[in-house]
C-alpha atoms as a PDB file:
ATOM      1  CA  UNK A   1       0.000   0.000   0.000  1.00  0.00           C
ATOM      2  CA  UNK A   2       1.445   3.413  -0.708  1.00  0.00           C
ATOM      3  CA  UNK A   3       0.777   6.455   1.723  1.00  0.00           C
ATOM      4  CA  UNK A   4       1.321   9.860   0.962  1.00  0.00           C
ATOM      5  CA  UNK A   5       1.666  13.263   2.903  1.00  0.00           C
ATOM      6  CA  UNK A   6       0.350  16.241   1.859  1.00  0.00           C
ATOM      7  CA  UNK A   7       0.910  20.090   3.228  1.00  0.00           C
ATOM      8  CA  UNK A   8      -0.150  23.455   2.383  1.00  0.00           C
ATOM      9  CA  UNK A   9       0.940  26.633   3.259  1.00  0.00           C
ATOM     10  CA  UNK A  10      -1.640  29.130   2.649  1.00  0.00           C
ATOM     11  CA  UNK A  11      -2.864  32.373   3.463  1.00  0.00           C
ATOM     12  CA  UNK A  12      -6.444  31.864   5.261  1.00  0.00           C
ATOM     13  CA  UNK A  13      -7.355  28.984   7.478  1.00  0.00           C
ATOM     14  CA  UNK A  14     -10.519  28.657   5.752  1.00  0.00           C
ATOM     15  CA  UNK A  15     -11.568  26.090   3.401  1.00  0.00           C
ATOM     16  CA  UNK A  16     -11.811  28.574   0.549  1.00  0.00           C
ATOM     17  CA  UNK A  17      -8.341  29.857   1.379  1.00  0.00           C
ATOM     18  CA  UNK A  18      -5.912  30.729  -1.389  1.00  0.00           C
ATOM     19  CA  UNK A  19      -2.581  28.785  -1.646  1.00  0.00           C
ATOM     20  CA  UNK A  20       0.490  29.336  -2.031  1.00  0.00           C
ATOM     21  CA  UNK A  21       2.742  26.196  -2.186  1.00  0.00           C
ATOM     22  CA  UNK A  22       1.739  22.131  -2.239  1.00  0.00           C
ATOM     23  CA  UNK A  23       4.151  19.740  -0.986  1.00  0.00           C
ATOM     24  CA  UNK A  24       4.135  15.606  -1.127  1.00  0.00           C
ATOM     25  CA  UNK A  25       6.034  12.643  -0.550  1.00  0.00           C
ATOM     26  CA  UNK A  26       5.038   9.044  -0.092  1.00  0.00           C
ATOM     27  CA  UNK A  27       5.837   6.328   1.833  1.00  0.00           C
ATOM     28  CA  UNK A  28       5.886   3.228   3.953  1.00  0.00           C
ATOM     29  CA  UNK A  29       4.762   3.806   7.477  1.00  0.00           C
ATOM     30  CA  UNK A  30       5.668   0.211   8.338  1.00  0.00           C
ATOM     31  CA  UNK A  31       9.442   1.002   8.430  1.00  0.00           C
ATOM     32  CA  UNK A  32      11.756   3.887   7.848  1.00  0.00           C
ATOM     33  CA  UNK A  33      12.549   3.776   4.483  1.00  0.00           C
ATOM     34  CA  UNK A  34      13.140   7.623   3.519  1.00  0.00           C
ATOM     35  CA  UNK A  35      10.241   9.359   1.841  1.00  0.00           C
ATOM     36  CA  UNK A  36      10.528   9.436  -1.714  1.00  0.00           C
ATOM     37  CA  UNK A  37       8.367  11.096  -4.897  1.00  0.00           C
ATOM     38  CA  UNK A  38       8.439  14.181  -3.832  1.00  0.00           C
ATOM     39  CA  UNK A  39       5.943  16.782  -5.122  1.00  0.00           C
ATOM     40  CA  UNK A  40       6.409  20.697  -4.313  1.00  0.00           C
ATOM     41  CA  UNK A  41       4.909  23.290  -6.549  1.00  0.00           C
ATOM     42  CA  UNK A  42       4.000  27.485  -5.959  1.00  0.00           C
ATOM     43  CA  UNK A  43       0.494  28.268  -7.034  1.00  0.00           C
ATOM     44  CA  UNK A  44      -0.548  31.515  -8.683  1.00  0.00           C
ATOM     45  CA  UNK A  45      -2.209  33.485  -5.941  1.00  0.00           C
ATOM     46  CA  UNK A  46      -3.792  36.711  -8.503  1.00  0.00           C
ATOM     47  CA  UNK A  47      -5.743  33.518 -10.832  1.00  0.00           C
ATOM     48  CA  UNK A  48      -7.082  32.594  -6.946  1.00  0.00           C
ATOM     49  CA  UNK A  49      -7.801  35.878  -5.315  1.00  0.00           C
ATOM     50  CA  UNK A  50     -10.026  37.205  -8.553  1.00  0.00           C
ATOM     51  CA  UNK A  51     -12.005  33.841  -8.327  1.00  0.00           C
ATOM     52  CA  UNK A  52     -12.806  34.638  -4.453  1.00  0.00           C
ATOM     53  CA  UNK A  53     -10.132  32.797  -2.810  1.00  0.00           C
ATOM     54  CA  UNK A  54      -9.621  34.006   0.946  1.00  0.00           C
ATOM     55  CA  UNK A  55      -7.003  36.107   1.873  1.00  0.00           C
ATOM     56  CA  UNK A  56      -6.949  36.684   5.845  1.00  0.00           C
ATOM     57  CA  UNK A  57      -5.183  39.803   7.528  1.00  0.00           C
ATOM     58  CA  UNK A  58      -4.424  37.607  10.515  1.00  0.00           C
ATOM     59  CA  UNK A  59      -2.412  35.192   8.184  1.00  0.00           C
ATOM     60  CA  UNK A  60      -0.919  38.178   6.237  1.00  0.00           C
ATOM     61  CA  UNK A  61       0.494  39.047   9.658  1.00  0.00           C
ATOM     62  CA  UNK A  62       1.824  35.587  10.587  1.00  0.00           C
ATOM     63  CA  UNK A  63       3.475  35.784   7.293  1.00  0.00           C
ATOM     64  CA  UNK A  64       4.874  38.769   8.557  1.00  0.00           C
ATOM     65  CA  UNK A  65       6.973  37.300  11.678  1.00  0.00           C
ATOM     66  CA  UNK A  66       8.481  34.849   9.645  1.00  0.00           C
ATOM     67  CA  UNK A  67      12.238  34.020   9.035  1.00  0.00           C
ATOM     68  CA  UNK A  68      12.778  35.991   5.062  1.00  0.00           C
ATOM     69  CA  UNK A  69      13.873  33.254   3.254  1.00  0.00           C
ATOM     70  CA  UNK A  70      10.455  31.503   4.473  1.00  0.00           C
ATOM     71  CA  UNK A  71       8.361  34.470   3.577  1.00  0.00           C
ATOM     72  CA  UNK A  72      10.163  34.437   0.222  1.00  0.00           C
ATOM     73  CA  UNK A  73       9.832  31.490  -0.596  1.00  0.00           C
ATOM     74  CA  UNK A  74       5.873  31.166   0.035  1.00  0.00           C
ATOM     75  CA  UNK A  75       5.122  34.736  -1.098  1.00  0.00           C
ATOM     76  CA  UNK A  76       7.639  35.290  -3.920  1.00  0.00           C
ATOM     77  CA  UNK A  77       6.284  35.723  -7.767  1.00  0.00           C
ATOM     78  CA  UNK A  78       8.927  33.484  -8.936  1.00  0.00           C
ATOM     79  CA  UNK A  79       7.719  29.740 -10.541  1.00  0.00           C
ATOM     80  CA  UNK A  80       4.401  29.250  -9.814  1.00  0.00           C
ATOM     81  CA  UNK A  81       2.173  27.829 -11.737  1.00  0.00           C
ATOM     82  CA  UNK A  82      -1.701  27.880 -12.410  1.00  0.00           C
ATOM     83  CA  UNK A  83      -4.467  26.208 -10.823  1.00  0.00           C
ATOM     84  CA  UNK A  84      -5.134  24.038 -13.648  1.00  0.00           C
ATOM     85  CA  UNK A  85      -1.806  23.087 -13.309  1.00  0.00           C
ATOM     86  CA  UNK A  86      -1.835  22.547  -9.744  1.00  0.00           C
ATOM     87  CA  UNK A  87      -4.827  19.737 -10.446  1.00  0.00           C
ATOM     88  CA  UNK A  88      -2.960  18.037 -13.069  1.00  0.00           C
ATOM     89  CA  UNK A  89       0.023  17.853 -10.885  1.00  0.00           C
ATOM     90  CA  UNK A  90      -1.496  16.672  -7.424  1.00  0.00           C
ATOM     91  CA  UNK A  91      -4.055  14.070  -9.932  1.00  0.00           C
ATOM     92  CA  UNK A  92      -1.254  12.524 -11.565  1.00  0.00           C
ATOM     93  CA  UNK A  93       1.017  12.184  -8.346  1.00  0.00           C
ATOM     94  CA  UNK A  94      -1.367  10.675  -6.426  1.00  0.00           C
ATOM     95  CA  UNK A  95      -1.989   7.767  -8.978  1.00  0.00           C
ATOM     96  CA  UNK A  96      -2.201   4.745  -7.153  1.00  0.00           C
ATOM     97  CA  UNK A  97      -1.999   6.124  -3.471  1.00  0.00           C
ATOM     98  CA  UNK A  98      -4.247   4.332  -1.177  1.00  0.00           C
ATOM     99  CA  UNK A  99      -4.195   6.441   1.949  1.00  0.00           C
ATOM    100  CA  UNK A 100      -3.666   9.985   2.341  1.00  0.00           C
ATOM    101  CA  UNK A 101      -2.274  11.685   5.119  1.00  0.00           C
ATOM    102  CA  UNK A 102      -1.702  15.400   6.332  1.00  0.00           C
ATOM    103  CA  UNK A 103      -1.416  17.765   9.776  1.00  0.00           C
ATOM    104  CA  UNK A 104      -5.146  18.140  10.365  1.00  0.00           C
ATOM    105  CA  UNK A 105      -7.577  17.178   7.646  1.00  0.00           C
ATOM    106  CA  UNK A 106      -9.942  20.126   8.245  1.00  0.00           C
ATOM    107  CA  UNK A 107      -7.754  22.265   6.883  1.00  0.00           C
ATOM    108  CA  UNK A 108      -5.113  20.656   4.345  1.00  0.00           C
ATOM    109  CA  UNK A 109      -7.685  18.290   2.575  1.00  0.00           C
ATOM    110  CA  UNK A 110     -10.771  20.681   2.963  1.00  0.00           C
ATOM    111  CA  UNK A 111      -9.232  23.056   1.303  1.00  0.00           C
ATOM    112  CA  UNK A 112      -7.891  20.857  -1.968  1.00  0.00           C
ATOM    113  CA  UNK A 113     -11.517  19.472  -1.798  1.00  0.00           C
ATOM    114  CA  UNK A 114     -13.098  23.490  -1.658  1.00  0.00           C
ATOM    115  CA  UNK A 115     -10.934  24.465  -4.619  1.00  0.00           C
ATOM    116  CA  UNK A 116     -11.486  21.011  -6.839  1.00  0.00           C
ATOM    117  CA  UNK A 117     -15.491  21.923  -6.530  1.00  0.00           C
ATOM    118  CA  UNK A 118     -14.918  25.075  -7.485  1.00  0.00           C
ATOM    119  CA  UNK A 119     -12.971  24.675 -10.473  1.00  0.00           C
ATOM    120  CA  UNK A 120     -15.395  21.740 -11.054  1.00  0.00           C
ATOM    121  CA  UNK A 121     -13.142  18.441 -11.046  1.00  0.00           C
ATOM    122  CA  UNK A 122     -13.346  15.472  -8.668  1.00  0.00           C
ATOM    123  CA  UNK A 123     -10.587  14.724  -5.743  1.00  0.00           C
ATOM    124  CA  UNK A 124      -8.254  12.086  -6.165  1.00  0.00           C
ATOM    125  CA  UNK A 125      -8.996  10.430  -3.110  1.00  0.00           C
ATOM    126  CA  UNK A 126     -12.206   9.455  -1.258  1.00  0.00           C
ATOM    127  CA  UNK A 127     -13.071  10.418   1.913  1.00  0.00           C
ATOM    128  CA  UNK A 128     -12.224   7.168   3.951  1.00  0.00           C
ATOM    129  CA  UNK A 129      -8.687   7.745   2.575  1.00  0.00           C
ATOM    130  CA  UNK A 130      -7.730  10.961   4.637  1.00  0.00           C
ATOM    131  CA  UNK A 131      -5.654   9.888   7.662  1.00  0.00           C
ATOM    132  CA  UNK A 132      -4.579  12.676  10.521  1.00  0.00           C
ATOM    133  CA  UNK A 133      -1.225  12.817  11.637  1.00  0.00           C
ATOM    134  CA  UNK A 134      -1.772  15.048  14.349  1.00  0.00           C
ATOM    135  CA  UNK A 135      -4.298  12.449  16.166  1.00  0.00           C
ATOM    136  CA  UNK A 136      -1.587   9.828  15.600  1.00  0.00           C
ATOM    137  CA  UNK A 137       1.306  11.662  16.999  1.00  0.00           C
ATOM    138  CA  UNK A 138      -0.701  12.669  20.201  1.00  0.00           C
ATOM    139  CA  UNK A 139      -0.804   8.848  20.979  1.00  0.00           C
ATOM    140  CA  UNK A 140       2.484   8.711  22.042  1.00  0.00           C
ATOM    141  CA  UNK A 141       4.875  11.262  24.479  1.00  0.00           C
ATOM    142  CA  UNK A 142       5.950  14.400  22.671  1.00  0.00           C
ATOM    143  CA  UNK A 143      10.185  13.842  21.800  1.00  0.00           C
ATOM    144  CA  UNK A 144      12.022  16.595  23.898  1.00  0.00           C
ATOM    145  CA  UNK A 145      14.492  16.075  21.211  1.00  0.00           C
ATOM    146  CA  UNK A 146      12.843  16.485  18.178  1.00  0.00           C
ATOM    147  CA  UNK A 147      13.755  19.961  16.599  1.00  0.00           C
ATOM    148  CA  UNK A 148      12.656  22.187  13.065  1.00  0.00           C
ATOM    149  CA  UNK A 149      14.621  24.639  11.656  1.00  0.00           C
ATOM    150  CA  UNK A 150      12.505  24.345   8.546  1.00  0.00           C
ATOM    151  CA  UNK A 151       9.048  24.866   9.346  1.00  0.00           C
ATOM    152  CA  UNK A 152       6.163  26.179   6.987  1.00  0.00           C
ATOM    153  CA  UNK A 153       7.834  24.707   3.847  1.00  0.00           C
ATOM    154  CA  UNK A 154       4.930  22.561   2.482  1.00  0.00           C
ATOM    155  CA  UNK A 155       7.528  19.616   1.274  1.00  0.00           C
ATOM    156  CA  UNK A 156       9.683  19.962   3.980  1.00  0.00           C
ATOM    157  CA  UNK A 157       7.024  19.664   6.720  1.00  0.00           C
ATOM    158  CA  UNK A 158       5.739  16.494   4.656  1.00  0.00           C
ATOM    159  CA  UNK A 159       9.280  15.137   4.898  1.00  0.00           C
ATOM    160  CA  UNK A 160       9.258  15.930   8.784  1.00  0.00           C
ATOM    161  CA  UNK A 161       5.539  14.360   8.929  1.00  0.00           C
ATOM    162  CA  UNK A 162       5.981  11.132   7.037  1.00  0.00           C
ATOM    163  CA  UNK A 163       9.029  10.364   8.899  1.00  0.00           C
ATOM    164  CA  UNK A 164       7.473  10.944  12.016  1.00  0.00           C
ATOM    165  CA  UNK A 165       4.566   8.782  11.159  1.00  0.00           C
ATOM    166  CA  UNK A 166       7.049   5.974  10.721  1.00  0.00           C
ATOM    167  CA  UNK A 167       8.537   6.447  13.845  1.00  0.00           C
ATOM    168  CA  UNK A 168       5.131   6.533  15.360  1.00  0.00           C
ATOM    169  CA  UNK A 169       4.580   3.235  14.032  1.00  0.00           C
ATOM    170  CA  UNK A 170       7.200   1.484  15.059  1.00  0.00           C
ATOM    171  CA  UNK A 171       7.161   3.224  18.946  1.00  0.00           C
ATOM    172  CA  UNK A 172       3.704   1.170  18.487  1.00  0.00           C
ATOM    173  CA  UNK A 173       4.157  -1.728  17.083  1.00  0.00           C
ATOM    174  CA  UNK A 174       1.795  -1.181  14.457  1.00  0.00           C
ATOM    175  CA  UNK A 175       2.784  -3.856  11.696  1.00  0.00           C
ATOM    176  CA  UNK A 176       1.396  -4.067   7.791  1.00  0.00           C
ATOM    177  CA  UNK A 177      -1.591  -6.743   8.153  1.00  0.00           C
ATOM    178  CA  UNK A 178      -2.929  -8.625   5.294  1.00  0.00           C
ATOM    179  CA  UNK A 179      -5.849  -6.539   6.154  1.00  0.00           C
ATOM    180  CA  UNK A 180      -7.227  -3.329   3.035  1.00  0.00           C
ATOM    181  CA  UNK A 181      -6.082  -0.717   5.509  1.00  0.00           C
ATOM    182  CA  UNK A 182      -8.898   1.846   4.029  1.00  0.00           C
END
């Protein structure tokens, strides 16, 4: 079975938010194999803000207090590509995914589904597919030792959340049954 790991960076926490970057990997929860398949992309943000994407002030000001490299690297102009684009991209990598994972379905996942209704094409994934990594992790103690010096870079946190997923895994003996997982 192959999971994947999907992050946004945005700039509303709304389901209609606009977006600025998609990251992915995949991978095998079952051991510790790295990540691989990465997807990262920028998304236009002018196509999404004339169509009535949300744009927050209190997310604009987040933005603000961040590191500049991070700001620049969400916010820049440079490489990003349409929304069209960004649905051709996330459809085709997640070809033969069975379960789908990401830091808090309500917001990652609600918001691919709120902008694949409006531009009128169907998700890639069904609902019973969506897995939370943030109800996982708070199964087991918090790791005093685990540190991020790269936070709010969509691939990068997927990197960081797939891994930890794995560890999670093993620290509870969950093992691959012969079991359809979905």
């Amino acid at each position: 079975m192959i999971h994947a790991m999907i992050d946004l960076e945005t700039l509303s926490t709304n389901p209609n938010a606009t977006i600025l970057t998609v990251g992915g990997v995949k991978f095998d929860p079952y051991n510790i194999v790295e990540p691989s398949q990465g997807m990262y992309f920028k998304v236009d943000v002018d196509s999404q803000t004339k169509t009535g994407r949300d744009v927050m002030q209190e997310t604009l000001d987040w933005w603000s207090t961040q590191p500049e490299e991070i700001r620049e690297e969400a916010l820049g102009d440079k490489d990003r590509i349409s929304l069209e684009e960004m649905i051709k991209t996330i459809n085709k990598w997640s070809v033969g995914v069975d379960v789908f994972w990401c830091q808090g379905p309500l917001f990652d996942y609600a918001i691919l589904q709120d902008i694949y209704k409006q531009l009128g094409h169907p998700v890639p994934w069904q609902y019973w597919q969506i897995r939370d990594s943030r109800t996982l992790f708070s199964l087991v103690p918090r790791d005093s030792n685990e540190k991020r010096e790269d936070l709010h870079n969509a691939l990068a946190d997927c990197y960081f959340q797939a891994k930890k997923v794995q560890k999670v895994y093993k620290e509870l003996g969950i093992k691959k049954s012969n079991k359809n997982e979905t």
